[in-house]
Protein backbone atom coordinates (compact mmCIF):
# COMPACT_ATOMS: atom_id res chain seq x y z
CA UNK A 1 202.64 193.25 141.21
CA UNK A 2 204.74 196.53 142.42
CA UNK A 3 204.64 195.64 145.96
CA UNK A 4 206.01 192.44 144.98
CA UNK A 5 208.17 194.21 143.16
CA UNK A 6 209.68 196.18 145.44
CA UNK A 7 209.62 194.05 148.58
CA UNK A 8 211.83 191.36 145.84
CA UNK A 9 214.17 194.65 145.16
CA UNK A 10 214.64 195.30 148.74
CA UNK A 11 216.58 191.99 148.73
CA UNK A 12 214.86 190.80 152.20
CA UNK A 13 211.48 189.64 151.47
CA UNK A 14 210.96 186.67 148.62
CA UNK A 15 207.34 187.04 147.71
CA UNK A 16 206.09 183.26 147.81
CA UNK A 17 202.04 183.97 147.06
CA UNK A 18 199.75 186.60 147.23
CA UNK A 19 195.83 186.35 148.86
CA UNK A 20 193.00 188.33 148.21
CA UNK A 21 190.35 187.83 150.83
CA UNK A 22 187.29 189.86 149.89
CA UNK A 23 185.35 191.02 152.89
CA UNK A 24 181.99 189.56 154.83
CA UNK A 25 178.54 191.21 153.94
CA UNK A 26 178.19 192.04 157.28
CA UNK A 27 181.23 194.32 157.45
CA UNK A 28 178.55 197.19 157.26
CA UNK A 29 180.24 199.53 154.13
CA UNK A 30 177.73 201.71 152.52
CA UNK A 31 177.31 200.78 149.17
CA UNK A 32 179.54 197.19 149.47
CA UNK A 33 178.44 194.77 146.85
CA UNK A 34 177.45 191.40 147.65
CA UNK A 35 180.14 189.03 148.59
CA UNK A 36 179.42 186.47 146.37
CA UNK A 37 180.39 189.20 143.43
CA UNK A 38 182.71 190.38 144.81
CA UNK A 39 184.16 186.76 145.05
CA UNK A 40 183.53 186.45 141.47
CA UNK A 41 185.33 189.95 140.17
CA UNK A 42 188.37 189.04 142.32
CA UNK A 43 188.54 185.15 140.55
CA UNK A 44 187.99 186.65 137.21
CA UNK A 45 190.94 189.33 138.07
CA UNK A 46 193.17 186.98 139.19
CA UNK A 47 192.66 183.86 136.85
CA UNK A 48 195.71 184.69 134.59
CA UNK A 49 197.86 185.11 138.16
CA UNK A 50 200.78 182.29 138.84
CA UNK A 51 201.34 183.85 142.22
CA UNK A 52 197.66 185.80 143.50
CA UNK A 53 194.57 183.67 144.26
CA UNK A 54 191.23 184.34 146.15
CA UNK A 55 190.29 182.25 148.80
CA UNK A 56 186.51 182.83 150.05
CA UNK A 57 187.25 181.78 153.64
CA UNK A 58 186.53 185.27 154.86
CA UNK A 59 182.85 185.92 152.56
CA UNK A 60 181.98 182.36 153.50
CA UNK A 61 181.95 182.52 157.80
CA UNK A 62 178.64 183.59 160.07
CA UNK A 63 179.54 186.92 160.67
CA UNK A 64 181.96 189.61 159.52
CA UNK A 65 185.66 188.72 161.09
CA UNK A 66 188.29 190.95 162.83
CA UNK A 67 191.68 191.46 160.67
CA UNK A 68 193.15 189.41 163.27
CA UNK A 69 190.86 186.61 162.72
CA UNK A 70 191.34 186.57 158.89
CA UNK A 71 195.05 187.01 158.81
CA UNK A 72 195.65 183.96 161.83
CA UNK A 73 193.40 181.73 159.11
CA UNK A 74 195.81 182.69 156.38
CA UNK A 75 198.90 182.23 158.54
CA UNK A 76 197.61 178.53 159.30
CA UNK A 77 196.49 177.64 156.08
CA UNK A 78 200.46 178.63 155.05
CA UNK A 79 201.37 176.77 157.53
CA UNK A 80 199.86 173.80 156.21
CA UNK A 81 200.54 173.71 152.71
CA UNK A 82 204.57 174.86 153.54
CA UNK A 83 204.91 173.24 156.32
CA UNK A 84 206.90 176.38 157.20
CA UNK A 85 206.57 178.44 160.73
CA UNK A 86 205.96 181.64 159.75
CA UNK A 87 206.99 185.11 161.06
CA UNK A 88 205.02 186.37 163.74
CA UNK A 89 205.96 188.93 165.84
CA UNK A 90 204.45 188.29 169.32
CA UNK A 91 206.41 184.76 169.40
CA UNK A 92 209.79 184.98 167.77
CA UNK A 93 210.90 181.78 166.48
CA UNK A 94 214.14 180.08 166.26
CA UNK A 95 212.90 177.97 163.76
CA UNK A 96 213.40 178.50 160.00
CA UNK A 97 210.85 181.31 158.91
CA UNK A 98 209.33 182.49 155.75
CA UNK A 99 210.20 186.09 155.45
């Protein structure tokens, strides 16, 4: 909510969504609960949300997935629903773009 917050304040961001991607069991932290309650604390903390959901892309692959890989998944599945080119800074666009 704050960084929302602010980035809304800063008058050059509008805040469209927010994702919360918890981490692969494989991603090797000491003491890590298991994805799949993990998954479940996140849904229960977001349920009242209109703007944050969970998507279990991330707990649900083979193997634990770079940064990379998990933000390029989010960037396409925005893609889809928006239809929207979004920002990305190794191939500035000329087309309209979601700040």
């Amino acid at each position: 909510e704050r960084a929302r917050d602010y980035l809304h304040k800063t008058g050059r961001f509008i805040v469209i969504g927010g994702i919360i991607s918890p981490v692969h069991d494989s991603y090797g932290k000491t003491g890590l609960v298991s994805s799949r309650h993990r998954l479940t604390m996140c849904q229960l903390a977001v349920q009242s949300s209109d703007w944050i959901r969970v998507d279990p892309w991330e707990c649900y692959q083979d193997t634990w997935q770079t940064t990379c890989s998990v933000l390029e998944h989010h960037r396409d599945l925005m893609k889809r629903v928006t239809g929207c080119i979004l920002s990305n800074v190794n191939t500035p666009s000329i087309t309209p773009v979601i700040g």
